[in-house]
C-alpha atoms as a PDB file:
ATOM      1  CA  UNK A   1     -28.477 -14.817  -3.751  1.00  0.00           C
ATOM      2  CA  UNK A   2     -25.490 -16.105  -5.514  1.00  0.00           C
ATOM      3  CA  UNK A   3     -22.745 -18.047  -3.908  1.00  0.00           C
ATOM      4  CA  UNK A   4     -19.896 -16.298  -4.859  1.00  0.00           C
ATOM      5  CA  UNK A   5     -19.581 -12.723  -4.402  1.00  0.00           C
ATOM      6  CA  UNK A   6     -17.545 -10.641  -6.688  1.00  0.00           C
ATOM      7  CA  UNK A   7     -14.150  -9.809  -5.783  1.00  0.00           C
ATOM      8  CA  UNK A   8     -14.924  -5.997  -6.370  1.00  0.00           C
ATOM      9  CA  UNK A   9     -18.051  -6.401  -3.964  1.00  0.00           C
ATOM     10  CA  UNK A  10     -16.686  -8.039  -1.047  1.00  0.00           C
ATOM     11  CA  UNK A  11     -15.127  -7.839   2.107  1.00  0.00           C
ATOM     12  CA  UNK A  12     -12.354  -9.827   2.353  1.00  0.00           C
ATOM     13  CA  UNK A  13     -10.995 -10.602   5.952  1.00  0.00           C
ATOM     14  CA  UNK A  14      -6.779 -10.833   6.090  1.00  0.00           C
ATOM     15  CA  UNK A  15      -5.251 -13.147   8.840  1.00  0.00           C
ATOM     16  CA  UNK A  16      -1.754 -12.369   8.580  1.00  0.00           C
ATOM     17  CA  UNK A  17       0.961 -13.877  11.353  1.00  0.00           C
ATOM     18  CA  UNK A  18       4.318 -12.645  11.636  1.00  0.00           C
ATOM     19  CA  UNK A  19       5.418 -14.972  14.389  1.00  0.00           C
ATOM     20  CA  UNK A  20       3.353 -18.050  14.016  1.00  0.00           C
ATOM     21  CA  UNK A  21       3.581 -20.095  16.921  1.00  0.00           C
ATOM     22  CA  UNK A  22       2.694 -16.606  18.939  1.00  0.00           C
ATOM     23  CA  UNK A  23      -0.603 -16.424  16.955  1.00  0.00           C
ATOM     24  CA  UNK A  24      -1.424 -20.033  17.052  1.00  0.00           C
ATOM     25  CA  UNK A  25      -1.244 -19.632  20.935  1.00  0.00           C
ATOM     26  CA  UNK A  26      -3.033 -16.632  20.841  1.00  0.00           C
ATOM     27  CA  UNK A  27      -5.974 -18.209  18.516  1.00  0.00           C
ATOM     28  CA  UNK A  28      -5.972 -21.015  20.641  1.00  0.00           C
ATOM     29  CA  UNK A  29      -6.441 -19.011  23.813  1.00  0.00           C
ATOM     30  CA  UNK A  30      -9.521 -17.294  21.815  1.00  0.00           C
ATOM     31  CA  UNK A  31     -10.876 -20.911  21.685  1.00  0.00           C
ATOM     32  CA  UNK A  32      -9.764 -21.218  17.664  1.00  0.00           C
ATOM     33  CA  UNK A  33      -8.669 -24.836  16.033  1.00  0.00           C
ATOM     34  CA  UNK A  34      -6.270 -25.729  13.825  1.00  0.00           C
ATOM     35  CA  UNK A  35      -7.936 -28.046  11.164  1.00  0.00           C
ATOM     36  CA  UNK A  36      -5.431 -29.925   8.746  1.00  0.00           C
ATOM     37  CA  UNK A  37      -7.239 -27.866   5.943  1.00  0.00           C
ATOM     38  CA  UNK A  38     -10.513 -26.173   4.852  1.00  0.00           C
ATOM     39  CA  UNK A  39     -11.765 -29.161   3.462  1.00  0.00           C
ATOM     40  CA  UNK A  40     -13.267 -30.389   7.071  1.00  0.00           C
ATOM     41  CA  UNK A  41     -15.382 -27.416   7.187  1.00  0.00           C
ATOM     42  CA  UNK A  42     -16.888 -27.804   3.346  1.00  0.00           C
ATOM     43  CA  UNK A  43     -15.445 -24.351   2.869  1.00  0.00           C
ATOM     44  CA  UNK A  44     -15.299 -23.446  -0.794  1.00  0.00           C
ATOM     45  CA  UNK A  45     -11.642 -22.604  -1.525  1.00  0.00           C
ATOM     46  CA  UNK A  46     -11.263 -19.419  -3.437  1.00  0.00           C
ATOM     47  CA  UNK A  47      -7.540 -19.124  -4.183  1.00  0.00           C
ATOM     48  CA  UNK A  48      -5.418 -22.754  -3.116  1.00  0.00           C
ATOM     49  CA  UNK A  49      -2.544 -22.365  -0.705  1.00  0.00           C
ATOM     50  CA  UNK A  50       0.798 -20.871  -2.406  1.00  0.00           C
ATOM     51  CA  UNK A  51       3.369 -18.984  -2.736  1.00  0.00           C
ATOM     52  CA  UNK A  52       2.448 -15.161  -4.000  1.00  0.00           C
ATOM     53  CA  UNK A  53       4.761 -12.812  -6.009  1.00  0.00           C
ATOM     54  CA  UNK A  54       3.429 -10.042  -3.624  1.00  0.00           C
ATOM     55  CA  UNK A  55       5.386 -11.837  -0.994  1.00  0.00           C
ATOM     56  CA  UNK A  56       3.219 -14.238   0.779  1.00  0.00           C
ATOM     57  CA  UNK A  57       1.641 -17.656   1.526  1.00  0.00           C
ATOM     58  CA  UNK A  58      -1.515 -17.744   1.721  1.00  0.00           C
ATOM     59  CA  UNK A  59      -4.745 -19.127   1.001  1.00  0.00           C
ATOM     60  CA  UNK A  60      -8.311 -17.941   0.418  1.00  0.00           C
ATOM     61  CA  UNK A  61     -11.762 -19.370   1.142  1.00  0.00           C
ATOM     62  CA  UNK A  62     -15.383 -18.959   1.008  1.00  0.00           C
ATOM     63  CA  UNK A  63     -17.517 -18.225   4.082  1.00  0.00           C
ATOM     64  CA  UNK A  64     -21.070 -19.373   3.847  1.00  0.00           C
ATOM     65  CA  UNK A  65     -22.081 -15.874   2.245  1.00  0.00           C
ATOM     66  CA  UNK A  66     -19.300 -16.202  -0.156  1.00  0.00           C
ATOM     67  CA  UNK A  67     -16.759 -13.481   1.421  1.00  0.00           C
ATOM     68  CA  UNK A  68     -13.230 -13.964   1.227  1.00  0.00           C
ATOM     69  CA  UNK A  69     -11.123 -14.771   3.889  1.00  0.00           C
ATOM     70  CA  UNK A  70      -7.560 -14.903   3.601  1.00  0.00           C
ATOM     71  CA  UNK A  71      -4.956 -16.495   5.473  1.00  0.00           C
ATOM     72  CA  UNK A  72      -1.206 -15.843   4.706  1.00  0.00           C
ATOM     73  CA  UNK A  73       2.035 -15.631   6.498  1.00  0.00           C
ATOM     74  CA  UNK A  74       5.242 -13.804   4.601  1.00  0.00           C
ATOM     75  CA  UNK A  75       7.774 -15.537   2.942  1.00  0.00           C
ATOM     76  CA  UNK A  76      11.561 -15.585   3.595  1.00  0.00           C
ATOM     77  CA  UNK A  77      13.991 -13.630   1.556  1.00  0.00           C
END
């Protein structure tokens, strides 16, 4: 099995917060951390942290079968 699975093969998972403190509390309460990035976990980063034309910030990494998982939050007009 490879690594990395193909964009147009994979599931990728979208975390997206409109109010962010609410969802960090809300993650939190689901027994989540907050890691100061990926990099603690060896995760593979897919796509580096930034700002998207579509709108977003966001970030995606690897899970240890190589699906996405995106995390983003919408930029301000």
């Amino acid at each position: 099995m490879t690594p990395y699975v193909l964009s147009t093969e994979q599931l990728v998972v979208e975390v997206y917060a409109r109010d962010l403190q609410w969802s960090l509390e809300f993650y939190r309460a689901l027994g989540f951390e907050v890691l100061s990035a990926v990099q603690q976990l060896g995760a593979r980063v897919i796509k580096p942290i930034a700002d998207r034309y579509y709108g977003l910030r966001d970030f995606t990494i690897a899970d240890p079968d190589g699906f996405g998982l995106r995390f983003g939050t919408r930029l301000t007009p």
